[in-house]
Every structure is written in C-alpha cells, then in structure tokens.
Protein backbone atom coordinates (compact mmCIF):
# COMPACT_ATOMS: atom_id res chain seq x y z
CA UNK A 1 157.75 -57.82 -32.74
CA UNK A 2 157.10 -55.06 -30.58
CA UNK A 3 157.87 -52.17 -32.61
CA UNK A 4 155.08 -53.54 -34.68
CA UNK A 5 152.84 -54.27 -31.83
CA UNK A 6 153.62 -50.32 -30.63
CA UNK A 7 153.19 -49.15 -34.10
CA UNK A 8 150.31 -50.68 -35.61
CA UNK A 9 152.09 -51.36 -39.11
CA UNK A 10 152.54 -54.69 -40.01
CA UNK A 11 155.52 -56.14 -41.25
CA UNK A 12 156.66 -56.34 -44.79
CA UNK A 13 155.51 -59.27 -46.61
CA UNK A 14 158.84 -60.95 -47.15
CA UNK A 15 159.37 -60.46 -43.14
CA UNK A 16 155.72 -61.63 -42.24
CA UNK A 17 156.44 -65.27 -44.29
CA UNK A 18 160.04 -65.26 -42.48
CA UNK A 19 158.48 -65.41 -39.05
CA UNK A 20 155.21 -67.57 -40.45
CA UNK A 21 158.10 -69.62 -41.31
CA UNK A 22 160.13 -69.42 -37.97
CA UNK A 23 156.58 -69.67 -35.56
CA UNK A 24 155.34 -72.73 -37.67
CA UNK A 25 152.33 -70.86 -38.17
CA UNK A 26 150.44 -69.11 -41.80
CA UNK A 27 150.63 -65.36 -42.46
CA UNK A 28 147.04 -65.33 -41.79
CA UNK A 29 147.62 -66.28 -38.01
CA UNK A 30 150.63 -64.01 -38.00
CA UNK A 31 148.52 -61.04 -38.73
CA UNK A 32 145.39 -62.47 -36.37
CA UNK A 33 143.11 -62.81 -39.81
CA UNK A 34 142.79 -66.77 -38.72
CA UNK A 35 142.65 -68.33 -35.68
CA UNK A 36 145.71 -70.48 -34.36
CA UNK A 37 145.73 -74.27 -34.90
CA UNK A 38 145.32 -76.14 -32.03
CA UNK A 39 148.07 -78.75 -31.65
CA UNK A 40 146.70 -82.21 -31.93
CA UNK A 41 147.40 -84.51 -28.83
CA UNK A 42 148.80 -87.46 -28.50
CA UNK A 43 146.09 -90.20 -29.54
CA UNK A 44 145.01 -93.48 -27.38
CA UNK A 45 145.33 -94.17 -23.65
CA UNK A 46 148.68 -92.08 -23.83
CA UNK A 47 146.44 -88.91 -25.16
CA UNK A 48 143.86 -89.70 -22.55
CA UNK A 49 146.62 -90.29 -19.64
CA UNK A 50 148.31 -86.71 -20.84
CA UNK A 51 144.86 -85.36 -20.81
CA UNK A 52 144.77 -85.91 -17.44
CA UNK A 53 147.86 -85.12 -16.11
CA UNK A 54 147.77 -81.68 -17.57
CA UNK A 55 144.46 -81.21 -15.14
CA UNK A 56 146.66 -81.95 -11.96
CA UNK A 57 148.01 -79.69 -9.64
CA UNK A 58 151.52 -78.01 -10.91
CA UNK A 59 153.75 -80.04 -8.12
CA UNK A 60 152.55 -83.16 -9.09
CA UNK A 61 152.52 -82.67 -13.03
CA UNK A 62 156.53 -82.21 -12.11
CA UNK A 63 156.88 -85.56 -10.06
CA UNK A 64 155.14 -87.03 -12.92
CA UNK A 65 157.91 -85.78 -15.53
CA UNK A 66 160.55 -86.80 -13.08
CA UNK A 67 159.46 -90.44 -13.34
CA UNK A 68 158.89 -90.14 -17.53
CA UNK A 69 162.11 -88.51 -17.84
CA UNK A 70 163.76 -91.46 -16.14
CA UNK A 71 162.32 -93.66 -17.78
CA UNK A 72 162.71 -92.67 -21.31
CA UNK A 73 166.16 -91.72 -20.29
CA UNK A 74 167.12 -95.72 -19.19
CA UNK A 75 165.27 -97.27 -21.96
C-alpha cells in the first residue's frame, strides 16, 4: 500500500480486485473513483441505544462494553 501511495501508480488490476476482495470494498473505492459505503447500523431501539453510546465520553463507552461483554458472555 504505500509504495503505491509514494508512487502514484496504481496497482495492477488482478492486485487491485485481490485487496477489493480482502477490504470488502469495490475497485472503484479502492482507487477513490466512489465514495466508501457507510456501514448500516444496527436497526430498532438497539440501533438507537448504540447511536447513543457512541456519542459518550471514551471512559464510559468502555464501562458500557464491560457490562455487554458480560453479559453476552453468561448468556
């Protein structure tokens, strides 16, 4: 990736559809012709309540996790 970046050349074609491939992404993204996808969220109150937790301060995003984590983990 960087000697491509540094160089200016893109990759072959065969290489650009191996890491379209790999990133989940098209060519056209690859190469910056389209813009990315954004990922769809989670749907519902869950959406809504990840929504909002993404908006909170870094420390408490974590505590959140801890308790999801847990449990998810003991279910």
């Amino acid at each position: 990736m960087s000697y491509w970046k540094r160089s200016g050349k893109p990759p072959r074609s065969k290489v650009l559809m191996d890491m379209a491939r790999v990133l989940g992404v098209s060519v056209e993204e690859v190469l910056g012709l389209k813009a990315p996808r954004k990922a769809a969220s989670p749907a519902g109150r869950l959406g809504r309540t990840f929504e909002a937790v993404a908006k909170l301060p870094r420390r408490k995003q974590l505590k959140i996790l801890e308790v999801v984590d847990a449990l998810v983990n003991n279910a």
